[in-house]
Protein backbone atom coordinates (compact mmCIF):
# COMPACT_ATOMS: atom_id res chain seq x y z
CA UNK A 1 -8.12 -74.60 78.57
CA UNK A 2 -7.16 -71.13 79.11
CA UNK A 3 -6.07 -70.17 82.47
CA UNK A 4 -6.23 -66.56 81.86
CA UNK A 5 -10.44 -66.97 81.86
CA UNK A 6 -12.43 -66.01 85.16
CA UNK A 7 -15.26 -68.32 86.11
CA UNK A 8 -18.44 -67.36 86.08
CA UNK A 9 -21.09 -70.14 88.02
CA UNK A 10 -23.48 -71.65 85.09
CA UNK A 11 -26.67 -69.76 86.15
CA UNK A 12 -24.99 -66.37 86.11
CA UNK A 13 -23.67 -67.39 82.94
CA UNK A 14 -26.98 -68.14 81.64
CA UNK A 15 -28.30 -64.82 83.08
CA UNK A 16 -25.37 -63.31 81.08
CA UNK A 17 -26.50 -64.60 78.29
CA UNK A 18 -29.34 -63.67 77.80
CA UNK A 19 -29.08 -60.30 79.38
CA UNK A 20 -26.30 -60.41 75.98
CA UNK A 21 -29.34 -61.52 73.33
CA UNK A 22 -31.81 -58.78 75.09
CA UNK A 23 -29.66 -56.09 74.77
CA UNK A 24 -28.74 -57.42 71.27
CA UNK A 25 -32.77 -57.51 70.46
CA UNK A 26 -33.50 -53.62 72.57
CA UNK A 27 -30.14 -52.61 70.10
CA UNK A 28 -31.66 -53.92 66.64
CA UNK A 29 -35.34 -52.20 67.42
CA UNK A 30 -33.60 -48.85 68.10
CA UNK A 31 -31.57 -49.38 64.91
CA UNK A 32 -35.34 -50.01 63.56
CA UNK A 33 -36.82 -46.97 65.07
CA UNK A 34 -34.26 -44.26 63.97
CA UNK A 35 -34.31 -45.49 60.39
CA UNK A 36 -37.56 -45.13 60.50
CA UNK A 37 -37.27 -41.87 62.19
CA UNK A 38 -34.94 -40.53 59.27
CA UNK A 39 -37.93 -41.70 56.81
CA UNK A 40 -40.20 -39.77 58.68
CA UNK A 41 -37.53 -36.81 58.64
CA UNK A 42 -36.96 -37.10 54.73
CA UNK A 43 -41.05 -37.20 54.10
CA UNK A 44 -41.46 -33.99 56.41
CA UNK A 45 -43.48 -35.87 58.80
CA UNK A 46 -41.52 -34.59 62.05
CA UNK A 47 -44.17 -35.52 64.63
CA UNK A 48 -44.19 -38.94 63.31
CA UNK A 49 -40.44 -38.63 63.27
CA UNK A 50 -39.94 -37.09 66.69
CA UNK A 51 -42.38 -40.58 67.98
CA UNK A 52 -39.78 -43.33 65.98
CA UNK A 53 -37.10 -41.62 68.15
CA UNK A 54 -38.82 -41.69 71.07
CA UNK A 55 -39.34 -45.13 70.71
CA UNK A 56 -35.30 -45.92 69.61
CA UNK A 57 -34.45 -44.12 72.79
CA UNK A 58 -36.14 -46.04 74.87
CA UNK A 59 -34.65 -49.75 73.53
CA UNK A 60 -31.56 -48.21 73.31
CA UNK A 61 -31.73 -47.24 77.10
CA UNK A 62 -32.63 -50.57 77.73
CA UNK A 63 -30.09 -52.10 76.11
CA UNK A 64 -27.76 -49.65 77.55
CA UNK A 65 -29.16 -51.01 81.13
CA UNK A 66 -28.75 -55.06 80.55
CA UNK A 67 -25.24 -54.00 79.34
CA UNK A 68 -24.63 -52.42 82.83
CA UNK A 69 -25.74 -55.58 84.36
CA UNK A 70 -23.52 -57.71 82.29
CA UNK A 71 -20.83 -55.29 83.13
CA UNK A 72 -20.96 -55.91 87.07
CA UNK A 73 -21.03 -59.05 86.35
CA UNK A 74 -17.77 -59.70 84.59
CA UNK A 75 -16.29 -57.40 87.46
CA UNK A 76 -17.74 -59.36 90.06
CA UNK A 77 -16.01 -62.82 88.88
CA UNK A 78 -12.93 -60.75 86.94
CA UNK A 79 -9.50 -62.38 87.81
């Protein structure tokens, strides 16, 4: 076992990992939404463009957000 590893009680770790898999999920729909965006872009539809990145935004804020949870709680148990 490494020694060097801080530990992190199991239902936090759970919580950790899913908060990894949602922001994994928000991450891929953005990806989904700005290629679609560029689509929209190449075709001239801008409206329809400007909506696909209003959408990525928002996963990828929400992404960005269970990251920062995930983040405090590494700190919280770091070694």
């Amino acid at each position: 076992m490494d020694t060097n590893q801080a530990t992190i009680p199991a239902a936090e770790n759970l919580k950790a990992i899913e908060s990894h898999k949602k922001a994994a999920q928000h991450f891929q729909e953005a990806a989904k939404y700005h290629t679609e965006a560029a689509k929209f872009h190449e075709s001239g539809e801008i409206m329809k463009a400007e909506g696909s990145l209003k959408k990525a935004v928002e996963h990828s804020k929400t992404a960005i957000d269970l990251q920062d949870v995930d983040l405090k709680l590494h700190e919280k148990y770091k070694k």
